[in-house]
C-alpha atoms as a PDB file:
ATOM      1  CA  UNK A   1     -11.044 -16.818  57.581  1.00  0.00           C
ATOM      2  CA  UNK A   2      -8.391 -15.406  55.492  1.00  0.00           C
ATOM      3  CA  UNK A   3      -8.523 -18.058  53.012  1.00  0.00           C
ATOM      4  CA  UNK A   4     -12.596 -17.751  52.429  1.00  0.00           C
ATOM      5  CA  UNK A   5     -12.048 -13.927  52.297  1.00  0.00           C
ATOM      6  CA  UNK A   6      -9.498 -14.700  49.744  1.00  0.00           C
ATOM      7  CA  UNK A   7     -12.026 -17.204  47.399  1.00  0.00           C
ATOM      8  CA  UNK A   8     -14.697 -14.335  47.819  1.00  0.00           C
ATOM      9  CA  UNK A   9     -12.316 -11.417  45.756  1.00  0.00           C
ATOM     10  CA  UNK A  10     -11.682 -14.436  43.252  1.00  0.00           C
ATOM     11  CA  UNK A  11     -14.927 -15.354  42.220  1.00  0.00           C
ATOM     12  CA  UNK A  12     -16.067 -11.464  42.780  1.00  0.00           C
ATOM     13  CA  UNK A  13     -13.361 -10.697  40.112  1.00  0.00           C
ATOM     14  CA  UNK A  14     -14.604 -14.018  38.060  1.00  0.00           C
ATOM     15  CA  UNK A  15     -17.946 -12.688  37.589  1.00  0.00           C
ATOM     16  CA  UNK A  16     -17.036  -9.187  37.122  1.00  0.00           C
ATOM     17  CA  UNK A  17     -14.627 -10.185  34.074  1.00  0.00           C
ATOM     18  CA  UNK A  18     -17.670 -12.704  32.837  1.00  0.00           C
ATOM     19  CA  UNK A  19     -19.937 -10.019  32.738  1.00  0.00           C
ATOM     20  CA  UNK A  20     -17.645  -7.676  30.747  1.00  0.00           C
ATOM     21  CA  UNK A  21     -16.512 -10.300  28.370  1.00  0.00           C
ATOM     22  CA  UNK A  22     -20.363 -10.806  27.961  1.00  0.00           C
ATOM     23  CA  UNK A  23     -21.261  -7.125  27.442  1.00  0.00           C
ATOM     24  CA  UNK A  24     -18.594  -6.587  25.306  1.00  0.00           C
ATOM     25  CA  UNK A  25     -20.115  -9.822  23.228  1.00  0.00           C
ATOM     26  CA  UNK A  26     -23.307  -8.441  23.163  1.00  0.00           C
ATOM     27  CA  UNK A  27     -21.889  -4.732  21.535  1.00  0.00           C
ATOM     28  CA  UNK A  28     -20.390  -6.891  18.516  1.00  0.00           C
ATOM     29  CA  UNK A  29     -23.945  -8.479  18.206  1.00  0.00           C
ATOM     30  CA  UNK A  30     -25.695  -5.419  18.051  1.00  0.00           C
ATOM     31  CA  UNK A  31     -22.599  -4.231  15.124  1.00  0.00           C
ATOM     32  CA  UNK A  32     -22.917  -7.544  13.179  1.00  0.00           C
ATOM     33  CA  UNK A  33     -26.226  -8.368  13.360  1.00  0.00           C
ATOM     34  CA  UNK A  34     -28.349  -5.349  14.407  1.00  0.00           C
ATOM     35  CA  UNK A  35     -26.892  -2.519  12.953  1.00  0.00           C
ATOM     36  CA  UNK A  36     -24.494  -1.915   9.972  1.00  0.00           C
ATOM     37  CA  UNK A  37     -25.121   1.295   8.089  1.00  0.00           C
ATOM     38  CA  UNK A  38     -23.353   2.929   5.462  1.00  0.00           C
ATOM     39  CA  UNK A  39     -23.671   6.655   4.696  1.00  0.00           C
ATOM     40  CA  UNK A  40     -22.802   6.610   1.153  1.00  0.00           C
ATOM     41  CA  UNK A  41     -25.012   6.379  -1.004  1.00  0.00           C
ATOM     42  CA  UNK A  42     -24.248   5.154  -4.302  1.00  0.00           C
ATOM     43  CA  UNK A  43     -26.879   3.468  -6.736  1.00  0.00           C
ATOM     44  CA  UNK A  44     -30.264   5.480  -7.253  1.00  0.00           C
ATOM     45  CA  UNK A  45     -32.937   4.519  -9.334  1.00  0.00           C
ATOM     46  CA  UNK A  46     -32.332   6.247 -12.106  1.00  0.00           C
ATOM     47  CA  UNK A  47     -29.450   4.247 -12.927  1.00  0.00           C
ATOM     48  CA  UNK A  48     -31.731   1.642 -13.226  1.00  0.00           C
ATOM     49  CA  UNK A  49     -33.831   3.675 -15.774  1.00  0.00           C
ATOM     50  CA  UNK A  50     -36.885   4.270 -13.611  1.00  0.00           C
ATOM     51  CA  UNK A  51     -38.346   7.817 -12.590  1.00  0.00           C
ATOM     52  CA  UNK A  52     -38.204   8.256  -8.963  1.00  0.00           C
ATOM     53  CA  UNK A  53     -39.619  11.023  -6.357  1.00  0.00           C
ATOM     54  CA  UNK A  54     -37.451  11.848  -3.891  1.00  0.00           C
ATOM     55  CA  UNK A  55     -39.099  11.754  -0.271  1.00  0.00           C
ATOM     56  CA  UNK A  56     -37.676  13.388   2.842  1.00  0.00           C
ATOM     57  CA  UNK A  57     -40.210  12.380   5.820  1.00  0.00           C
ATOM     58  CA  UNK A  58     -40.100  13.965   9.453  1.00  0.00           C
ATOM     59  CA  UNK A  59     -40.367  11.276  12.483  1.00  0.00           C
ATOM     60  CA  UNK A  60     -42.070  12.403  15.584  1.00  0.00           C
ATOM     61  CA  UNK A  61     -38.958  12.465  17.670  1.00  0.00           C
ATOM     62  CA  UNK A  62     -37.751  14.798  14.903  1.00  0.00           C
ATOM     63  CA  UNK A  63     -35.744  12.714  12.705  1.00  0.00           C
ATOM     64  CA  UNK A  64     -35.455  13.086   9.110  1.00  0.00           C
ATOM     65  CA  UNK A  65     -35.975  10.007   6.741  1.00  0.00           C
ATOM     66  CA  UNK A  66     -35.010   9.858   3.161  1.00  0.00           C
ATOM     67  CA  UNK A  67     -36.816   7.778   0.656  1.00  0.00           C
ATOM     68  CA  UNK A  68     -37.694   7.041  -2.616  1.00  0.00           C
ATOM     69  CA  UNK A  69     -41.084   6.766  -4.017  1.00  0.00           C
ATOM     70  CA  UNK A  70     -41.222   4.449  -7.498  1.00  0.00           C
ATOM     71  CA  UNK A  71     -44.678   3.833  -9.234  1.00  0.00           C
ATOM     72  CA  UNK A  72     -45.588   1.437 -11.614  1.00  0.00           C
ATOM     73  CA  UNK A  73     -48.511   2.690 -12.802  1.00  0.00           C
ATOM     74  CA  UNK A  74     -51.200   5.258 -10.901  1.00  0.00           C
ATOM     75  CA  UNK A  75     -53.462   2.505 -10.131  1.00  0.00           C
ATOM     76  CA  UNK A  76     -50.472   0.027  -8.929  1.00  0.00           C
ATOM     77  CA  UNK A  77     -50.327  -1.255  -5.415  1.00  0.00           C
ATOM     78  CA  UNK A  78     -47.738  -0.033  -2.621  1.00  0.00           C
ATOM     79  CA  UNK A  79     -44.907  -2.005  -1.943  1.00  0.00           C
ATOM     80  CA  UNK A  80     -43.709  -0.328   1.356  1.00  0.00           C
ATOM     81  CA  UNK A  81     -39.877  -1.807   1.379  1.00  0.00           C
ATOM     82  CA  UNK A  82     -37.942  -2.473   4.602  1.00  0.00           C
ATOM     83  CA  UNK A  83     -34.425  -3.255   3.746  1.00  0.00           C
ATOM     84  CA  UNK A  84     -31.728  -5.389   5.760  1.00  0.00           C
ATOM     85  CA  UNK A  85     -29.649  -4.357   8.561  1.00  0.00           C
ATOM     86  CA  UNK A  86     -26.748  -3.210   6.051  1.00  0.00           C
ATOM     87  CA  UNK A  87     -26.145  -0.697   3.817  1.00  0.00           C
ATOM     88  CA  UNK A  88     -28.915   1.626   2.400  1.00  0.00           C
ATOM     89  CA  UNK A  89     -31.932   2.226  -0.043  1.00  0.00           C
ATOM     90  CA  UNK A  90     -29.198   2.532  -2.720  1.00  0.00           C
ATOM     91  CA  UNK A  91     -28.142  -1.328  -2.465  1.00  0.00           C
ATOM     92  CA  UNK A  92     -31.267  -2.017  -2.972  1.00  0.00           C
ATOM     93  CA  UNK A  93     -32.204  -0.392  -6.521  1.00  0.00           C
ATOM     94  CA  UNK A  94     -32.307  -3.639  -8.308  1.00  0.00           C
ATOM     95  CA  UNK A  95     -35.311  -5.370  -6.135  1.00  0.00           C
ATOM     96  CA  UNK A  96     -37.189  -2.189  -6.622  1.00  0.00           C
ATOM     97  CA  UNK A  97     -36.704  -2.467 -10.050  1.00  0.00           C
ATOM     98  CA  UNK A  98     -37.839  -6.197 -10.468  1.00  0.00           C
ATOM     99  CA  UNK A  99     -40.931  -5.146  -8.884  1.00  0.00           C
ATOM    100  CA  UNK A 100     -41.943  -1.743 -10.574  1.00  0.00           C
ATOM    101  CA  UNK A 101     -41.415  -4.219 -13.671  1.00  0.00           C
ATOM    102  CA  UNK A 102     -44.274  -6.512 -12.091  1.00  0.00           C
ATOM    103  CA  UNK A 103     -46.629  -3.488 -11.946  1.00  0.00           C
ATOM    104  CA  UNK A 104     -45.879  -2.571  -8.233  1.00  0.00           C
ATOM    105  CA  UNK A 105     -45.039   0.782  -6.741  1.00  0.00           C
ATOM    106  CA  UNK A 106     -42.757   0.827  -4.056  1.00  0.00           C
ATOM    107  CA  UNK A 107     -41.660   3.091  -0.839  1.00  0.00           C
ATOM    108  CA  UNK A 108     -37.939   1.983  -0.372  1.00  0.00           C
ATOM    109  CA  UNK A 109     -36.612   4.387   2.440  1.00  0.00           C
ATOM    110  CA  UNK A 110     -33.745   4.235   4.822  1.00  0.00           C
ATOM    111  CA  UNK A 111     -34.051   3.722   8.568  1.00  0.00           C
ATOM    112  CA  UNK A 112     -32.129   6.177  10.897  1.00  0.00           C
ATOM    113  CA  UNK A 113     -28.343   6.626  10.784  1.00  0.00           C
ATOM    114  CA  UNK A 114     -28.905   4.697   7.206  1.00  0.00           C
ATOM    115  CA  UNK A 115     -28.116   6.026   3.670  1.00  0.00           C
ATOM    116  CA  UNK A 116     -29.067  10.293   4.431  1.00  0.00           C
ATOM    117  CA  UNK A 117     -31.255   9.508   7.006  1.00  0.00           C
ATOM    118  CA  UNK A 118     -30.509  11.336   9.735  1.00  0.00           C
ATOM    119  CA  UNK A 119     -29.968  10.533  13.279  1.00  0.00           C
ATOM    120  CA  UNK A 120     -28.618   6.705  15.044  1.00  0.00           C
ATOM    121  CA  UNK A 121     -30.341   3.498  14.626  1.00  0.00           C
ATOM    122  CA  UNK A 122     -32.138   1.857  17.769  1.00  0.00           C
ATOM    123  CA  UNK A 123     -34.858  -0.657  18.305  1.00  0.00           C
ATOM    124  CA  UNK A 124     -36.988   1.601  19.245  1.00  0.00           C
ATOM    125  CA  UNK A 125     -36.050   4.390  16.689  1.00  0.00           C
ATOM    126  CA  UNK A 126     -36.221   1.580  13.385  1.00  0.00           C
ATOM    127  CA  UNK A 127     -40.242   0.894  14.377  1.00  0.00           C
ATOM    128  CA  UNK A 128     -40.412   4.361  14.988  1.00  0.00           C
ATOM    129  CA  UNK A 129     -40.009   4.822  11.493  1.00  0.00           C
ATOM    130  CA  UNK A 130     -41.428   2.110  10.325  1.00  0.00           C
ATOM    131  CA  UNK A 131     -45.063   3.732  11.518  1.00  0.00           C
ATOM    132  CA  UNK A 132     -43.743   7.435  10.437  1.00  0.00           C
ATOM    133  CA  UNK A 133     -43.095   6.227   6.784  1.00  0.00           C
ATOM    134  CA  UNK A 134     -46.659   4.322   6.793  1.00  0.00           C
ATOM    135  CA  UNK A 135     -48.642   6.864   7.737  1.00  0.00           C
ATOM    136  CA  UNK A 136     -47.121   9.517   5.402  1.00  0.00           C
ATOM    137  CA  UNK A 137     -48.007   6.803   2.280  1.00  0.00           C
ATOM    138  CA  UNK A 138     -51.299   6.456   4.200  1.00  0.00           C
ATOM    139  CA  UNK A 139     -51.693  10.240   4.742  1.00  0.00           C
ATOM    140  CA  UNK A 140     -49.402  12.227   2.302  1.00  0.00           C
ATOM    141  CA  UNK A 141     -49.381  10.192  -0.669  1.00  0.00           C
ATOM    142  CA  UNK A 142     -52.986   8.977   0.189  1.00  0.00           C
ATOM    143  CA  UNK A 143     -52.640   5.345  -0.598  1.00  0.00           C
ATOM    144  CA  UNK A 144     -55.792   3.345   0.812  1.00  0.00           C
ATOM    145  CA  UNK A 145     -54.304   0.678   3.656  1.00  0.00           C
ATOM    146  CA  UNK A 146     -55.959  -2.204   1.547  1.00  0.00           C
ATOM    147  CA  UNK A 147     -53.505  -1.258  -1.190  1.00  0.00           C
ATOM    148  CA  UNK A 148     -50.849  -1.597   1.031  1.00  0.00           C
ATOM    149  CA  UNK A 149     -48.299  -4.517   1.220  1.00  0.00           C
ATOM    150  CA  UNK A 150     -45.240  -4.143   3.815  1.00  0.00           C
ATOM    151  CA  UNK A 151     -42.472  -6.306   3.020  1.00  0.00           C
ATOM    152  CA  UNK A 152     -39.232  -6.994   4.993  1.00  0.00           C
ATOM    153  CA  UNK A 153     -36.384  -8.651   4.971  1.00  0.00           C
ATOM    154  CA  UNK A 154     -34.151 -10.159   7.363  1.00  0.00           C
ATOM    155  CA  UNK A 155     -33.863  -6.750   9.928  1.00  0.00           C
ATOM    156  CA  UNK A 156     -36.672  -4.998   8.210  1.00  0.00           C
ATOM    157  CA  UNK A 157     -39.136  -8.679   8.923  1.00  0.00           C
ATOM    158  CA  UNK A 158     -38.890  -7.753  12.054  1.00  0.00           C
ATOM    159  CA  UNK A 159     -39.678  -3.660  11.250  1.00  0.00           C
ATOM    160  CA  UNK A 160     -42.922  -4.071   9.479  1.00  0.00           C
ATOM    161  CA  UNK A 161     -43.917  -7.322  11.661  1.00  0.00           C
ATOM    162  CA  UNK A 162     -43.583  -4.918  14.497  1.00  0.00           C
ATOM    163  CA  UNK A 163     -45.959  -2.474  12.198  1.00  0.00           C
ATOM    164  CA  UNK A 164     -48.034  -4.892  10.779  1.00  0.00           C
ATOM    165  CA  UNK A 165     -49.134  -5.581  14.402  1.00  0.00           C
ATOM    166  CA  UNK A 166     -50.079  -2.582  15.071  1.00  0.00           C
ATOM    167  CA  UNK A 167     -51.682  -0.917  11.840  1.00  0.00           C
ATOM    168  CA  UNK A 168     -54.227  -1.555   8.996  1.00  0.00           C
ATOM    169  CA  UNK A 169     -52.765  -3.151   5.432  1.00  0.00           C
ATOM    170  CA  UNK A 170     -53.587  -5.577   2.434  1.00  0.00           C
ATOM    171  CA  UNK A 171     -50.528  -7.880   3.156  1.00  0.00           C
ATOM    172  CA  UNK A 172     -47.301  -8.877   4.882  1.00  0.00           C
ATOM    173  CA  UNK A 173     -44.409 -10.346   3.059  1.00  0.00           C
ATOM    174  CA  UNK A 174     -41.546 -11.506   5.581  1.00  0.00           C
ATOM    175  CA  UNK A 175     -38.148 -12.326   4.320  1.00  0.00           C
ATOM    176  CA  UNK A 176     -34.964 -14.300   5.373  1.00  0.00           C
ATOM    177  CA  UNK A 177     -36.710 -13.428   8.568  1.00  0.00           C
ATOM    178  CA  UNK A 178     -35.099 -14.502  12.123  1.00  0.00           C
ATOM    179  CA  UNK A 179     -37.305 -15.251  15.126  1.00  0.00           C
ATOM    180  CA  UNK A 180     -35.684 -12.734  17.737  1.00  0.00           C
ATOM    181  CA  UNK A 181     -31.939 -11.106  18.032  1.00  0.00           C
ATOM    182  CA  UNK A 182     -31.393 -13.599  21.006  1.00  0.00           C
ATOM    183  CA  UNK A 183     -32.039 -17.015  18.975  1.00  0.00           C
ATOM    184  CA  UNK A 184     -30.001 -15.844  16.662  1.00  0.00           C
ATOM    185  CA  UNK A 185     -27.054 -14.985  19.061  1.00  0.00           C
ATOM    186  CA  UNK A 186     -27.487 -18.738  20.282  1.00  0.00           C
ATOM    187  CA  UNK A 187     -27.014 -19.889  16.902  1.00  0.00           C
ATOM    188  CA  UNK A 188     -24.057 -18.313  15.590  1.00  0.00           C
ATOM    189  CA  UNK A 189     -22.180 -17.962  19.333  1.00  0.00           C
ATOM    190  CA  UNK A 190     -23.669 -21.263  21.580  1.00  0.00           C
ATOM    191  CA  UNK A 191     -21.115 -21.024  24.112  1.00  0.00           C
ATOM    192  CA  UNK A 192     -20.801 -17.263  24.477  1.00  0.00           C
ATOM    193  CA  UNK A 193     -22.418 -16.145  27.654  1.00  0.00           C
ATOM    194  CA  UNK A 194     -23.058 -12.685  26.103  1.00  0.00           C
ATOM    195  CA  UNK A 195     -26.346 -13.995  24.685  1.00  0.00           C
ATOM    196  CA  UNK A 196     -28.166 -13.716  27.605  1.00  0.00           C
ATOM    197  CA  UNK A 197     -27.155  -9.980  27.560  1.00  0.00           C
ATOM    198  CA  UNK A 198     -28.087  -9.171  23.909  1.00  0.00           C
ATOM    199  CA  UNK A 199     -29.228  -5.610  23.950  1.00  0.00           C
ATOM    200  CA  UNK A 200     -32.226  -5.703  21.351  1.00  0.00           C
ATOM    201  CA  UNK A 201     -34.905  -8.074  20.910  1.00  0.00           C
ATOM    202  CA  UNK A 202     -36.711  -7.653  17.712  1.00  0.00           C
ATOM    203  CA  UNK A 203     -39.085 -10.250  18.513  1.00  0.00           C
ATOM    204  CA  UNK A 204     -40.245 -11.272  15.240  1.00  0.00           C
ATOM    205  CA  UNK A 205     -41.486 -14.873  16.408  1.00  0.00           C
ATOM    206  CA  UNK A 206     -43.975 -13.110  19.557  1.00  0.00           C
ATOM    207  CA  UNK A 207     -45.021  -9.750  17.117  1.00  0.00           C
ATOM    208  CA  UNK A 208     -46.383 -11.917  13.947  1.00  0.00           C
ATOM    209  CA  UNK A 209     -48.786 -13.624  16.462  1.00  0.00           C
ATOM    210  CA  UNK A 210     -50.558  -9.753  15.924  1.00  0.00           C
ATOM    211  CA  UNK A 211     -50.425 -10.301  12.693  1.00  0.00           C
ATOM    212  CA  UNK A 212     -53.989 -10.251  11.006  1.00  0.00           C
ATOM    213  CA  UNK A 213     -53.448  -9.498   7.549  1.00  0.00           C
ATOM    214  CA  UNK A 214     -52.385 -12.149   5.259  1.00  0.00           C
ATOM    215  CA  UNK A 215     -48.535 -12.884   5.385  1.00  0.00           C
ATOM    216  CA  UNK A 216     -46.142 -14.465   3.126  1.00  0.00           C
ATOM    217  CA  UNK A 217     -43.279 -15.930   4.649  1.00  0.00           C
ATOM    218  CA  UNK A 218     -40.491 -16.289   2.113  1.00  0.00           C
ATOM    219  CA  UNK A 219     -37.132 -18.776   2.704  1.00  0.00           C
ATOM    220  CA  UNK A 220     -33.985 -19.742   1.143  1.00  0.00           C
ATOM    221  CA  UNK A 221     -32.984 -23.285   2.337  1.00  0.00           C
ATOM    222  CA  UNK A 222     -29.546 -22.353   2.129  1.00  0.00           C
ATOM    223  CA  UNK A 223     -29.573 -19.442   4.335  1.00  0.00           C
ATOM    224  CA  UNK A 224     -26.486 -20.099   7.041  1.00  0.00           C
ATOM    225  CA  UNK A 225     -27.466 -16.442   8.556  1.00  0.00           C
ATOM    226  CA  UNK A 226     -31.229 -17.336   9.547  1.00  0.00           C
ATOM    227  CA  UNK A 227     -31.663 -20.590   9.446  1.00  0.00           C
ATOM    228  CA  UNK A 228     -34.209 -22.013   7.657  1.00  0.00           C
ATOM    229  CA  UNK A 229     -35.698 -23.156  11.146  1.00  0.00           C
ATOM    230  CA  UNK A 230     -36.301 -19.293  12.342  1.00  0.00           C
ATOM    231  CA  UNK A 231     -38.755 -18.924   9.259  1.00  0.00           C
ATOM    232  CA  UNK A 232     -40.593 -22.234  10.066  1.00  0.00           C
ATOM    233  CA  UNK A 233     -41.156 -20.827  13.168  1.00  0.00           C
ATOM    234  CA  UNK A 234     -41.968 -17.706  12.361  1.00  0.00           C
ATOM    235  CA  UNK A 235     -44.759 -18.849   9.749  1.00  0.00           C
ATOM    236  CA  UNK A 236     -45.997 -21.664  12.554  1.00  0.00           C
ATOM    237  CA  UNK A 237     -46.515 -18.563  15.050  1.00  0.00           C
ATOM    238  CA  UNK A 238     -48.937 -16.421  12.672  1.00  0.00           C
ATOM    239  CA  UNK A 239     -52.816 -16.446  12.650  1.00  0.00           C
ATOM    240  CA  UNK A 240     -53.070 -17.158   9.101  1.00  0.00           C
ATOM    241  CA  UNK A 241     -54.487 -17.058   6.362  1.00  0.00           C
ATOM    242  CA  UNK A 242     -50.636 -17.206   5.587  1.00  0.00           C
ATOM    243  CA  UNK A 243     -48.154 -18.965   3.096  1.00  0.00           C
ATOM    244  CA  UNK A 244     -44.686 -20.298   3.132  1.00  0.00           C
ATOM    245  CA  UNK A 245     -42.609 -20.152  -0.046  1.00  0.00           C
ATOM    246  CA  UNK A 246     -39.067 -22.075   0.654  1.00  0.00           C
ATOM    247  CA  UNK A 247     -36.221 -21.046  -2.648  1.00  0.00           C
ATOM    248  CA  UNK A 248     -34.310 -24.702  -2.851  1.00  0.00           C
ATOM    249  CA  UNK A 249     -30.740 -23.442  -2.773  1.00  0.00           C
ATOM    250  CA  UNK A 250     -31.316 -19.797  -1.646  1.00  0.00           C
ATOM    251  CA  UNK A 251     -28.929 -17.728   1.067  1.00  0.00           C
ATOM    252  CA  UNK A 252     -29.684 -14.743   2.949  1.00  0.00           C
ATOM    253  CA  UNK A 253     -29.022 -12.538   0.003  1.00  0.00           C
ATOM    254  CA  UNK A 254     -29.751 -14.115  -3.186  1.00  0.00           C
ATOM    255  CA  UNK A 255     -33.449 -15.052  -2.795  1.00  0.00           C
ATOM    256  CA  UNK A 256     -34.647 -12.783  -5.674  1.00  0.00           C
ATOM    257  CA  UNK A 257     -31.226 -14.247  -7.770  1.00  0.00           C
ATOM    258  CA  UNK A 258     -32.005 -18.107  -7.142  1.00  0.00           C
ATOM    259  CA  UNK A 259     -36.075 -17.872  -7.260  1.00  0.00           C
ATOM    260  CA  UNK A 260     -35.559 -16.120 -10.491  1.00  0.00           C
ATOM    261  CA  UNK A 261     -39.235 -15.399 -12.295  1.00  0.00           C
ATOM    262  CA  UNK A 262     -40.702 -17.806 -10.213  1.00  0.00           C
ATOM    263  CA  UNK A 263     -39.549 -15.084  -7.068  1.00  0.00           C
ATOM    264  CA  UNK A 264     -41.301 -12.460  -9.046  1.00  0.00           C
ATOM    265  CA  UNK A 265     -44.262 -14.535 -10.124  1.00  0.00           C
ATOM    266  CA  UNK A 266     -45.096 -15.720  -5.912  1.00  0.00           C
ATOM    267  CA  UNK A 267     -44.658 -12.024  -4.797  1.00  0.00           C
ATOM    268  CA  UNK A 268     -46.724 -10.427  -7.933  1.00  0.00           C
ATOM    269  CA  UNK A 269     -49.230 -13.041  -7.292  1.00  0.00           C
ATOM    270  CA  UNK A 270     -49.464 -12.815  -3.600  1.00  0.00           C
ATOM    271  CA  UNK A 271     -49.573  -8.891  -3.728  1.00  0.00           C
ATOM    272  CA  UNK A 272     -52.624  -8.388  -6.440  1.00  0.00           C
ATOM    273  CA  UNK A 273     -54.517 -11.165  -4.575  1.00  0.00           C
ATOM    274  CA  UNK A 274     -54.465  -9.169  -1.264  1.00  0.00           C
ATOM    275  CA  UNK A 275     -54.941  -6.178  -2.747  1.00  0.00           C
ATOM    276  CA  UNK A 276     -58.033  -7.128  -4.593  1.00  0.00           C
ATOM    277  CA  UNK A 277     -56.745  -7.313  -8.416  1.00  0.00           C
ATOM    278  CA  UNK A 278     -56.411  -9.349 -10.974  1.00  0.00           C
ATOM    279  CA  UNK A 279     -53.455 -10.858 -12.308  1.00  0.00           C
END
């Protein structure tokens, strides 16, 4: 009796340090893969020589997001940007200016907790703003939905997938995108049993089956992040009328540095299709 008592505490004790070890696990996920903002921001851009509008926009649930607005031309089409899981709007000057160079406006702005947004990221929060910042370009601004495009990358694929689900646009451009937070957990951490307890989902892979507008689905074959796999998938998954555009010796970062013009060319192209222009 004593000795069956005795196993009981054990394995009680077992599963109680599993299940820590796993929570714990599935805290560093959510820091390295979810969420890694930085406050400071450094690059705006001007530095890059381009007038700018400065946007502060008010979320429902009373968060304040701060943006930048970035034309190309009056009659341009909106790029509405949604950045990575690290950093801010600032690290991201340079892709804004490669597009305003290929005649397209763009809404860069940062999610909660990001850059001067205010507030702490969620799940929940990120989409959140993700609608807010659409229907002040929609509403505000008063861009037309058919001259919208949303583009994401990696993190923000799975932001305006989420929003592209839900709302009216020209376009969807998904980049370095992963299929959902627990795939990815498998991938980098197989025999970690924290996987199973990953906090977020950001189902990318179940929300572009929504997905009615056409989509772009952009690749490095590189990538050791998001495997090149997680795009396929992703792109398999969608409705259609859709494209896949895999960079031959891409990463997770450099897709706009090793595509090169022929980056620009596929997004410029893609974008004044949709939108109904020429060029």
């Amino acid at each position: 009796m004593g000795g069956w008592w005795f196993k009981g505490v054990v394995l009680v004790l077992a599963l109680a340090v599993v299940t820590w070890v796993a929570w714990n696990f599935s805290t560093v996920v959510d820091r390295v893969f979810v969420f890694y903002p930085d406050r400071r921001v450094v690059f705006t851009p001007a530095q890059a020589g381009l007038d700018y509008q400065d946007l502060w926009i008010e979320t429902p649930d009373g968060e304040r997001l701060h943006g930048w607005l970035v034309k190309a031309a009056s009659h341009a089409p909106l790029f509405l940007f949604f950045h990575g899981n690290a950093g801010n709007i600032g690290d991201r000057v340079e892709n804004v200016a490669l597009l305003v160079r290929a005649g397209i406006s763009v809404l860069i702005f940062d999610y909660r907790g990001y850059g001067r947004s205010s507030g702490k990221p969620t799940e929940e929060g990120v989409y959140l703003d993700g609608r807010t910042v659409y229907d002040y370009a929609v509403g505000s601004l008063a861009y037309r939905p058919r001259d919208v495009v949303l583009f994401g990358r990696s993190l923000g694929a799975a932001v305006a997938a989420h929003l592209a689900s839900r709302v009216e646009v020209a376009g969807v451009i998904l980049e370095s995108a992963f299929t959902n937070l627990k795939d990815l957990a498998w991938v980098h951490y197989p025999f970690i049993p924290g996987k199973f307890l990953v906090k977020r989902k950001f189902n990318v892979v179940e929300m572009v089956k929504k997905v009615k507008a056409p989509l772009l689905v952009i690749h490095g074959d590189r990538d050791s992040l998001v495997p090149l796999r997680m795009g396929e998938r992703v792109y398999k998954q969608a409705p259609g009328p859709k494209e896949f555009y895999v960079i031959p010796g891409a990463g997770h970062n450099d897709t706009e540095l090793v595509g090169g013009e022929t980056y620009i060319r596929r997004l410029r192209s893609f974008v004044y299709r949709v939108t109904g222009r020429e060029g």
